[in-house]
C-alpha atoms as a PDB file:
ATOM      1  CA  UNK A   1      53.184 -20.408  34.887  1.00  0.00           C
ATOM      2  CA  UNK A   2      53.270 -22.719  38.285  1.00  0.00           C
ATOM      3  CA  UNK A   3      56.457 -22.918  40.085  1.00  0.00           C
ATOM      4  CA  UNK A   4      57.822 -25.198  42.589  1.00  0.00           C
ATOM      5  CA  UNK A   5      61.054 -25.452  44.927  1.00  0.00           C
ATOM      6  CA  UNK A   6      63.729 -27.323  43.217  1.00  0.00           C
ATOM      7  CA  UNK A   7      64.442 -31.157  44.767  1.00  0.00           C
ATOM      8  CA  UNK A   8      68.083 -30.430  46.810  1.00  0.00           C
ATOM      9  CA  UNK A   9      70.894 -31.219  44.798  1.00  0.00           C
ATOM     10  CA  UNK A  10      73.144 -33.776  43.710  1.00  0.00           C
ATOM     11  CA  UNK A  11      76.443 -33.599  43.324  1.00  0.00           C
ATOM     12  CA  UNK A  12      76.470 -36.603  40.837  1.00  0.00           C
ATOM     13  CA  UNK A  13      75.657 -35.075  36.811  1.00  0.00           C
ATOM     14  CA  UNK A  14      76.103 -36.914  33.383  1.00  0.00           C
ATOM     15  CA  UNK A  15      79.452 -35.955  32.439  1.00  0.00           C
ATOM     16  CA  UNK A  16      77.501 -34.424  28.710  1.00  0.00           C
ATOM     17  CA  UNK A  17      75.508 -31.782  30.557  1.00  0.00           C
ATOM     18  CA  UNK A  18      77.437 -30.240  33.532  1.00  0.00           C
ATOM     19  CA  UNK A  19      75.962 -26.458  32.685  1.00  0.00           C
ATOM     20  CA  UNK A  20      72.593 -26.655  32.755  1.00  0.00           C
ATOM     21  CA  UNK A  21      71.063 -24.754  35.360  1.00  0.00           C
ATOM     22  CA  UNK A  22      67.388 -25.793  33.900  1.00  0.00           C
ATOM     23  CA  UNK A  23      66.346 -28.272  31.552  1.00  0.00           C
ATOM     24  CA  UNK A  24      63.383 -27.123  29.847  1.00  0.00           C
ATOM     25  CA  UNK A  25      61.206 -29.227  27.767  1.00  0.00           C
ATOM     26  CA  UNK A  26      58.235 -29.833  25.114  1.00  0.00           C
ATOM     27  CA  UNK A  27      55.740 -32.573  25.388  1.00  0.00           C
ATOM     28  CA  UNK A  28      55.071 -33.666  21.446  1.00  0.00           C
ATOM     29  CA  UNK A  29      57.535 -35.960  20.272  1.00  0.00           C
ATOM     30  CA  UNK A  30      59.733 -34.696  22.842  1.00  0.00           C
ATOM     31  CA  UNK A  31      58.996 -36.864  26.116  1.00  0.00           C
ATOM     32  CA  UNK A  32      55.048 -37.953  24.702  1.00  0.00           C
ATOM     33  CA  UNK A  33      54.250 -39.776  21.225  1.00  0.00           C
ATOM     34  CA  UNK A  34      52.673 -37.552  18.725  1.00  0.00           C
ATOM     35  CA  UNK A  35      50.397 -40.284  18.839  1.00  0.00           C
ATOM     36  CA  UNK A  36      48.871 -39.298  22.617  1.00  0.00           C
ATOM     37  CA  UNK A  37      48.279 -35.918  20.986  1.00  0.00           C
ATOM     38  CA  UNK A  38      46.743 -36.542  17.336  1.00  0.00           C
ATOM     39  CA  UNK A  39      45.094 -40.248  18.231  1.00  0.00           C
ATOM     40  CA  UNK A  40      43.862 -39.850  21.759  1.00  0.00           C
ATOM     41  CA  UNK A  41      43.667 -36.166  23.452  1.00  0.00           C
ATOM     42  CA  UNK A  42      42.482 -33.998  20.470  1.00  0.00           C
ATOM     43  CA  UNK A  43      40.001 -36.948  19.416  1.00  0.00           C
ATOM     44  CA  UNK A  44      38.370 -36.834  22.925  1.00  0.00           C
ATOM     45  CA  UNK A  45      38.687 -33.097  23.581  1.00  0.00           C
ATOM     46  CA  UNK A  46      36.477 -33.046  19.797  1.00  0.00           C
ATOM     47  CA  UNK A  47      34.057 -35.730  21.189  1.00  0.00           C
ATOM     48  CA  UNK A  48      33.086 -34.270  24.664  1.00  0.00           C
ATOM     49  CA  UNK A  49      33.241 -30.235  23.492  1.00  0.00           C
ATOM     50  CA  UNK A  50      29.447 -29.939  23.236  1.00  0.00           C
ATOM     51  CA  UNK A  51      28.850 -31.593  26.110  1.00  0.00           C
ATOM     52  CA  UNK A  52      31.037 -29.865  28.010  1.00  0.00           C
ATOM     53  CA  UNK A  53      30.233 -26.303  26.914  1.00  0.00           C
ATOM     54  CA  UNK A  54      26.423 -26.980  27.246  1.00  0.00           C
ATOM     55  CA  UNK A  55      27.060 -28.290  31.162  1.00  0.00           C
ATOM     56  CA  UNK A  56      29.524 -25.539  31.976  1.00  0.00           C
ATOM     57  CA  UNK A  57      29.254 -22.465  29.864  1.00  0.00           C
ATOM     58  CA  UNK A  58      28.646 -20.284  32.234  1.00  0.00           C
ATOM     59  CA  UNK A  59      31.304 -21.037  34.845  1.00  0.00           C
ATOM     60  CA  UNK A  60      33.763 -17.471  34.666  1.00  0.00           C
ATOM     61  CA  UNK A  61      36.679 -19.563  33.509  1.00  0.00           C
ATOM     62  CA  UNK A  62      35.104 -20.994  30.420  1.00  0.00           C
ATOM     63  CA  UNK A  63      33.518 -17.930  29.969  1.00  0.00           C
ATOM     64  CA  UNK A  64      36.948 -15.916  30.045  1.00  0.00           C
ATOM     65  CA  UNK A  65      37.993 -18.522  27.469  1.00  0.00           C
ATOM     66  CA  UNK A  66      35.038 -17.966  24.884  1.00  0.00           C
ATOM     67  CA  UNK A  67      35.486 -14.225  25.264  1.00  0.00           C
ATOM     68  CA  UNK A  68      39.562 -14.955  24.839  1.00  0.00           C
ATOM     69  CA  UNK A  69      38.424 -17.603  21.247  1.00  0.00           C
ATOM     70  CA  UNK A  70      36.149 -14.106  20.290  1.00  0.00           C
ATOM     71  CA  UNK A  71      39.085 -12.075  20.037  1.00  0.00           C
ATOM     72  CA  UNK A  72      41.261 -14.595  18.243  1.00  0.00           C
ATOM     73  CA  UNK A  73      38.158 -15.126  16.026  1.00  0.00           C
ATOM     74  CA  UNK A  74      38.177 -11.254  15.175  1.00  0.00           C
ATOM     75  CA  UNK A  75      42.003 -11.103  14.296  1.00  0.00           C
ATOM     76  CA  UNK A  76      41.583 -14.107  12.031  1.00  0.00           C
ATOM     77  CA  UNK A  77      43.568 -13.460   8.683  1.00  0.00           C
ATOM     78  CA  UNK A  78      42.146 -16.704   6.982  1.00  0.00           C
ATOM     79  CA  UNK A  79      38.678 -16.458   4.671  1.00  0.00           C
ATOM     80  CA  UNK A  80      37.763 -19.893   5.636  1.00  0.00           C
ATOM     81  CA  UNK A  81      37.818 -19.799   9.118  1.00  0.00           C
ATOM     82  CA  UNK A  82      34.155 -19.959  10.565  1.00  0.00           C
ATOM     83  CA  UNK A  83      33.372 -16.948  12.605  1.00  0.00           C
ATOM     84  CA  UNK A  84      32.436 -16.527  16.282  1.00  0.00           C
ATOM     85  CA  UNK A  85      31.724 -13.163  16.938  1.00  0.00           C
ATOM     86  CA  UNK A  86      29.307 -13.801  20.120  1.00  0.00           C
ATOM     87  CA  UNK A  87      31.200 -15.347  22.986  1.00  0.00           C
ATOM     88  CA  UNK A  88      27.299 -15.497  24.831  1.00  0.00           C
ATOM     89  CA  UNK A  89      26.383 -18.138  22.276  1.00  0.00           C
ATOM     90  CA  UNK A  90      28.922 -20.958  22.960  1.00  0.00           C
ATOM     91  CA  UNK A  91      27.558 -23.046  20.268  1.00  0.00           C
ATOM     92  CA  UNK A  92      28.702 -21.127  17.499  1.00  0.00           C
ATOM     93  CA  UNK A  93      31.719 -21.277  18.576  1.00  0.00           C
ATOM     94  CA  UNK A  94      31.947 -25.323  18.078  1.00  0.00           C
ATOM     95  CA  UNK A  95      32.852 -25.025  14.235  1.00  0.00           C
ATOM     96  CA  UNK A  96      35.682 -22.355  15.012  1.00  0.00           C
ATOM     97  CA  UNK A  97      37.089 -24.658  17.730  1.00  0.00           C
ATOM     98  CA  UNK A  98      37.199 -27.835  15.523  1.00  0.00           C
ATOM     99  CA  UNK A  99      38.457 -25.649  12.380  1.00  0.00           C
ATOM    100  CA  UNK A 100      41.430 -24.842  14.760  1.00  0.00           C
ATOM    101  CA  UNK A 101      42.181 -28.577  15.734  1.00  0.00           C
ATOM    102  CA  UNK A 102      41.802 -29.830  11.979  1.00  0.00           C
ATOM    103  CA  UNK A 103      44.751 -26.960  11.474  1.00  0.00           C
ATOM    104  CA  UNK A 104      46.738 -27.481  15.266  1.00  0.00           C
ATOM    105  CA  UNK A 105      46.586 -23.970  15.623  1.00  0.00           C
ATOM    106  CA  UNK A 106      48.564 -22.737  18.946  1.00  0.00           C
ATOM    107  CA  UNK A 107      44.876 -20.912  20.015  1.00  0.00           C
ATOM    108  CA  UNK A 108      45.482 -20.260  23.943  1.00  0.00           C
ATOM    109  CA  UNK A 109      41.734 -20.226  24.500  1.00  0.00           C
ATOM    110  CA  UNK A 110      41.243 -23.774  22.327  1.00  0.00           C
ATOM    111  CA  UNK A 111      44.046 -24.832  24.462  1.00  0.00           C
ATOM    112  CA  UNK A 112      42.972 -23.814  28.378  1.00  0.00           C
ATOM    113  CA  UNK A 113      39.318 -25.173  27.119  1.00  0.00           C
ATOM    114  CA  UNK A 114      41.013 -28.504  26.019  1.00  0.00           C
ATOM    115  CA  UNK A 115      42.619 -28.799  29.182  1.00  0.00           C
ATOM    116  CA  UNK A 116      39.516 -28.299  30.998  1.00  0.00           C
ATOM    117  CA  UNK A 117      37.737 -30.693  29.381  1.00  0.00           C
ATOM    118  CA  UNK A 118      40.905 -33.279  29.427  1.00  0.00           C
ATOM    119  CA  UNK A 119      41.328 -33.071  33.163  1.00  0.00           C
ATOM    120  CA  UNK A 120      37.968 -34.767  33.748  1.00  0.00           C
ATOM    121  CA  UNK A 121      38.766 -37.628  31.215  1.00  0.00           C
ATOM    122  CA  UNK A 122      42.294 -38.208  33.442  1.00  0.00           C
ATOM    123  CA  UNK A 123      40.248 -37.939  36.546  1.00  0.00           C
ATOM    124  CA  UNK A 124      37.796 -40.620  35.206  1.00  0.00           C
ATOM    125  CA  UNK A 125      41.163 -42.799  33.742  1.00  0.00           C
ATOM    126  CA  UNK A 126      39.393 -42.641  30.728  1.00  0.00           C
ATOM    127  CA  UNK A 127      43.156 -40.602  29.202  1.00  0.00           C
ATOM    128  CA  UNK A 128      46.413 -41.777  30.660  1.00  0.00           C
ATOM    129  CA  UNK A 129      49.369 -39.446  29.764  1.00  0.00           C
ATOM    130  CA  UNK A 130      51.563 -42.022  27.816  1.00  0.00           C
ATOM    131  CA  UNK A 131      55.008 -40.474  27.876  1.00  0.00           C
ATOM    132  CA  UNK A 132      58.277 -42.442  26.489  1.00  0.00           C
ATOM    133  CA  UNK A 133      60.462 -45.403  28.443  1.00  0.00           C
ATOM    134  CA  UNK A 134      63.643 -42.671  29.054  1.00  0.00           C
ATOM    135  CA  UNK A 135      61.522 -39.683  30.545  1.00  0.00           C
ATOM    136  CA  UNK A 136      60.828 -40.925  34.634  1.00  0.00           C
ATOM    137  CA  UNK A 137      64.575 -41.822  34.674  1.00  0.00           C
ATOM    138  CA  UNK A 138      65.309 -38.715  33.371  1.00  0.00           C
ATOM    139  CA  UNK A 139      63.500 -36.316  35.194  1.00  0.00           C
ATOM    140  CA  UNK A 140      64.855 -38.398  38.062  1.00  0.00           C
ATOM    141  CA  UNK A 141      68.235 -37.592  37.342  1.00  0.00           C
ATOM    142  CA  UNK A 142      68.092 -34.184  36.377  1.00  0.00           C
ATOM    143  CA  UNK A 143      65.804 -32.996  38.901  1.00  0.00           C
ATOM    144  CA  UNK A 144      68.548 -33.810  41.610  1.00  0.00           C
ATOM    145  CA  UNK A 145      70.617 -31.492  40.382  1.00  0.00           C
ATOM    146  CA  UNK A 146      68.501 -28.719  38.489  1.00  0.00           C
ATOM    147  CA  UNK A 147      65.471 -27.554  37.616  1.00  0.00           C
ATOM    148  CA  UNK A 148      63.413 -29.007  35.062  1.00  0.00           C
ATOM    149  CA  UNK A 149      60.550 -27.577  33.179  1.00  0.00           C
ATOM    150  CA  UNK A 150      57.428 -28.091  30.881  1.00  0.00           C
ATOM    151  CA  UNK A 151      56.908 -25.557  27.516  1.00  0.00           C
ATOM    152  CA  UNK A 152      54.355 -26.510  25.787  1.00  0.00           C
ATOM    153  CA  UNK A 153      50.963 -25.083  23.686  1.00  0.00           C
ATOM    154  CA  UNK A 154      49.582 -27.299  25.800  1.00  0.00           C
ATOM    155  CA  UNK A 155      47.936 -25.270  28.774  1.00  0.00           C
ATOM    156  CA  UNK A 156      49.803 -25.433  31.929  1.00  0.00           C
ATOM    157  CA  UNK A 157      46.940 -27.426  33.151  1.00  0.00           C
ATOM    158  CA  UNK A 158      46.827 -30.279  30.727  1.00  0.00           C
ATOM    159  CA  UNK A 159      50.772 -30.293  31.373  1.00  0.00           C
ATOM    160  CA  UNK A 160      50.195 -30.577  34.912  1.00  0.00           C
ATOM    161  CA  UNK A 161      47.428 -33.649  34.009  1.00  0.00           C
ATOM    162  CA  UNK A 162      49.465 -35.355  31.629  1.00  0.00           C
ATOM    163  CA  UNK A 163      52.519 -35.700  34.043  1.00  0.00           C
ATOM    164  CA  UNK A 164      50.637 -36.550  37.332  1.00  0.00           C
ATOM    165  CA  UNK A 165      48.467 -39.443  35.165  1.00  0.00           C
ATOM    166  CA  UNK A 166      51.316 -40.966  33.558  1.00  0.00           C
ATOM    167  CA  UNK A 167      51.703 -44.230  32.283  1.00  0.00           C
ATOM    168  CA  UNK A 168      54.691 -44.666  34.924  1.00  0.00           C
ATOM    169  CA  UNK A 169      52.418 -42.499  37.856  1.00  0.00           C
ATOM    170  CA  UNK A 170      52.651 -39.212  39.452  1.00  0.00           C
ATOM    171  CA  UNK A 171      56.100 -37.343  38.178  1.00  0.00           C
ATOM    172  CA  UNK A 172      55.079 -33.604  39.094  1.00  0.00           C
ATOM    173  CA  UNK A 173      57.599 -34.089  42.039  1.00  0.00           C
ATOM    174  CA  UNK A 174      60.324 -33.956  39.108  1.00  0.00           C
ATOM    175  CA  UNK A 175      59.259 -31.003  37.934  1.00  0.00           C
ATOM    176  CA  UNK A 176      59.692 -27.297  39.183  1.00  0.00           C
ATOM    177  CA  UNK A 177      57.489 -25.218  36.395  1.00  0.00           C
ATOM    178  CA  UNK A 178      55.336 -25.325  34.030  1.00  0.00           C
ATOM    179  CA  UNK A 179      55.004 -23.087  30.981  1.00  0.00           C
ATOM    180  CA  UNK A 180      52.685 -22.366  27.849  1.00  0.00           C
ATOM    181  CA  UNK A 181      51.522 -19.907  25.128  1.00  0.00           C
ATOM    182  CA  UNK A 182      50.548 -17.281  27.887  1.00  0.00           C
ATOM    183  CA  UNK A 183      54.681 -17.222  28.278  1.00  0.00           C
ATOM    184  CA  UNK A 184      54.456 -16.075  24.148  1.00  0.00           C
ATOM    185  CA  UNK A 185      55.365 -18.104  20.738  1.00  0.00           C
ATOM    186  CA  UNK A 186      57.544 -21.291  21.230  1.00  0.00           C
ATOM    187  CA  UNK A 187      59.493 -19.797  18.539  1.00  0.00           C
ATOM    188  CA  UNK A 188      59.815 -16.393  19.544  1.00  0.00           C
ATOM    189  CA  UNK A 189      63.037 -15.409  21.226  1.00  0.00           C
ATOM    190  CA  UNK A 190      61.333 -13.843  23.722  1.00  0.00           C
ATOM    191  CA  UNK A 191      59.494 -16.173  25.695  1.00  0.00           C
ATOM    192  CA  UNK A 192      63.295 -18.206  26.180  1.00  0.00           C
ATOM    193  CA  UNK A 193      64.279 -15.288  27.700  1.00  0.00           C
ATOM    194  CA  UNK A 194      61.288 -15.075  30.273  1.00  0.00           C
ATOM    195  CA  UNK A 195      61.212 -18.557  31.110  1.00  0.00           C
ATOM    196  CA  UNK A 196      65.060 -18.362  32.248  1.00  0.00           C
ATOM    197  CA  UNK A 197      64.016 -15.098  34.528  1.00  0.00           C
ATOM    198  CA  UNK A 198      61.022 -16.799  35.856  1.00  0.00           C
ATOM    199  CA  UNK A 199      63.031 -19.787  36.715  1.00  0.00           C
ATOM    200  CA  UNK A 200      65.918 -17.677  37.836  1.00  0.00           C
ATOM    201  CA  UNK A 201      68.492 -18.807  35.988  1.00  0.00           C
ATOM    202  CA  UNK A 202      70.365 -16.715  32.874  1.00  0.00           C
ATOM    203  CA  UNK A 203      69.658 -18.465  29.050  1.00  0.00           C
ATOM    204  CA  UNK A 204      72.912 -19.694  28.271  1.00  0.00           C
ATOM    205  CA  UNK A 205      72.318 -21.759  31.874  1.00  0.00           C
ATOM    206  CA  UNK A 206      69.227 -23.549  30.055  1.00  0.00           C
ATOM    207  CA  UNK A 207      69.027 -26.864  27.729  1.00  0.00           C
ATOM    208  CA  UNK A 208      66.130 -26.912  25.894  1.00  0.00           C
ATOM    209  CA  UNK A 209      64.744 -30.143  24.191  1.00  0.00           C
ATOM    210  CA  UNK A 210      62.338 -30.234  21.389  1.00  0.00           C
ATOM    211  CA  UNK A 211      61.867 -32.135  17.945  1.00  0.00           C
ATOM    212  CA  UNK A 212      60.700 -28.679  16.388  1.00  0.00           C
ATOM    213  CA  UNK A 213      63.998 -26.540  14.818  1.00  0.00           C
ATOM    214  CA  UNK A 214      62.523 -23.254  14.781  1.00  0.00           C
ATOM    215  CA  UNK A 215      61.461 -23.632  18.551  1.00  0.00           C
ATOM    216  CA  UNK A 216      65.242 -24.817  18.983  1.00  0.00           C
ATOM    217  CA  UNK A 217      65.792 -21.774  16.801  1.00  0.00           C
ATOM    218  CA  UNK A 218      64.506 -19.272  19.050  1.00  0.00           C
ATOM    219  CA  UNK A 219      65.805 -20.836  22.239  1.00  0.00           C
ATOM    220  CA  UNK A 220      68.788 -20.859  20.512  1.00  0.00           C
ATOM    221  CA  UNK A 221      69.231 -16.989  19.572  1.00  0.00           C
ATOM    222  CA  UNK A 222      68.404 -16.661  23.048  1.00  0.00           C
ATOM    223  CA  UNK A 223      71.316 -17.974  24.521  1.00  0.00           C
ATOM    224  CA  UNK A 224      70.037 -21.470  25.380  1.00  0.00           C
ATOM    225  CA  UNK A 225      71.673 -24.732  25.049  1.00  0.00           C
ATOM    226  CA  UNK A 226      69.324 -27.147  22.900  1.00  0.00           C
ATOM    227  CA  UNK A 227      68.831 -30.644  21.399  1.00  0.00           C
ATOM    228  CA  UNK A 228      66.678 -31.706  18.905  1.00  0.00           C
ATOM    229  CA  UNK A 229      64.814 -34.917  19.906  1.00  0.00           C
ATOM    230  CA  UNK A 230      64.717 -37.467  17.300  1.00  0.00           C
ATOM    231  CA  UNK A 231      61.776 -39.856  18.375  1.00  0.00           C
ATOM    232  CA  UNK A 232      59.964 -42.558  16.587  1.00  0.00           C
ATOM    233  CA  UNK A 233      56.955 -40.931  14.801  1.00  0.00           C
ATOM    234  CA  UNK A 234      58.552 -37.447  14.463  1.00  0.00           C
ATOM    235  CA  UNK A 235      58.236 -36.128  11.629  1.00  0.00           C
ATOM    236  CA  UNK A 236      61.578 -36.116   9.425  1.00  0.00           C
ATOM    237  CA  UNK A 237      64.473 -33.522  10.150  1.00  0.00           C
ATOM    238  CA  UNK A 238      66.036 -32.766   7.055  1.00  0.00           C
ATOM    239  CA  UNK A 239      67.877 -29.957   7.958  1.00  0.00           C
ATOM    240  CA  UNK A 240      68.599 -29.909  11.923  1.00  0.00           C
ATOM    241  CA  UNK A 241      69.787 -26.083  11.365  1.00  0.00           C
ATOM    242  CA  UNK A 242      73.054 -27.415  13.729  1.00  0.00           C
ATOM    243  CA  UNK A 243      71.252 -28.525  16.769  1.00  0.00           C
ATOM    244  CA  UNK A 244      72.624 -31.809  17.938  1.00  0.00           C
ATOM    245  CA  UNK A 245      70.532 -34.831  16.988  1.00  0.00           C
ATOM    246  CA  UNK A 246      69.429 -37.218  20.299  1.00  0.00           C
ATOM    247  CA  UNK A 247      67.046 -40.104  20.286  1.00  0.00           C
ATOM    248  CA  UNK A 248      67.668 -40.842  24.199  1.00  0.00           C
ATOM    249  CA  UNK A 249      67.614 -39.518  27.278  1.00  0.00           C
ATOM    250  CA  UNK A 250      69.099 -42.160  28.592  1.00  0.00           C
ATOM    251  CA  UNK A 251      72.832 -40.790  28.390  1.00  0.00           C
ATOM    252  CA  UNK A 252      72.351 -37.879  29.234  1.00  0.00           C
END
């Protein structure tokens, strides 16, 4: 988790959301198309892993993650998954790392060795973090009078990336933390409750915003607020499990 000081606040607040002590967020069809995700990040992450892992394989972060993708690897339940057993040979562990794309798994070590290899392609503006027309007013608004932060599978540094190459520029002065899998499961209870300590604030003093229900689940029997984000692309909510619908920031 990164943490920064809170902008000073405002004494002006939509008249929908006076509570809110945080306002805690996803990134996939929450304030980004799922499009960024499944047409332009995981595509390039697939393209430049070989590359990447041959150049820097033996710097001690990558490292740590290949060890981290070994132990996952050894806990897998599923017959079909290739193995990777040897976190030395960083090869073999290309056809476990694309079997976990093809399948989105929430793998922290596919995620922190995405990131890495992401935050060169936003360095070289060969990625730009397209996020949706309402979010920069948004964070805007709310972070004058709260805090507002990132959950995502997404490592904390591809979160940090995504928002400081935006399609509307650099918005990390909107927002106070950032959050990921190391936190736990988006849809355990648990990791609601940790991100309200770490941001110093109780649950029931946090809105959370997501298009998934069972993440809105779990925030939800933690005590948070939440709304389920109804974006173009999403996939279909049938049963919204009586989180209240939005398709805009823009009221709120």
């Amino acid at each position: 988790m990164s943490l920064k000081a809170p902008k000073k606040h405002s004494d002006e607040m939509s008249n929908s959301l006076k509570a809110p002590k945080l306002f805690l967020l996803d990134v996939e069809g929450t304030v980004a198309p799922m499009s960024l995700v499944y047409e332009q990040l995981f595509p390039y992450a697939r393209t430049h892993f070989e590359r990447y892992l041959q150049g820097h394989s033996g710097e001690q972060g990558v490292v740590n993650d290949l060890a981290a993708l070994a132990e996952e690897n050894a806990k897998e339940t599923d017959p079909e998954a290739p193995k990777f057993t040897n976190p030395d040979y960083w090869d073999e562990a290309l056809p476990y790392l694309n079997w976990l794309m093809d399948r989105d798994r929430k793998s922290t070590a596919l995620k922190s060795l995405q990131g890495r290899i992401w935050k060169g392609g936003f360095e070289r503006d060969e990625l730009e973090g397209t996020l949706f027309d309402d979010v920069p007013g948004a964070l805007e608004r709310w972070s004058s009078v709260a805090h507002v932060a990132i959950y995502s599978s997404g490592s904390v540094a591809a979160q940090m990336l995504l928002f400081r190459h935006s399609n509307f520029g650099d918005l990390t002065d909107r927002i106070s933390g950032y959050f990921d899998t190391r936190t736990g499961s988006k849809t355990a209870k648990d990791s609601y409750t940790s991100i309200a300590s770490a941001m110093d604030c109780e649950p029931r003093e946090v809105m959370f915003f997501s298009d998934a229900v069972l993440e809105l689940d779990a925030a939800r029997d933690a005590g948070c607020h939440t709304r389920i984000v109804m974006r173009e692309g999403n996939a279909p909510v049938d049963d919204a499990h009586g989180h209240r619908k939005i398709k805009s920031f823009d009221l709120l």
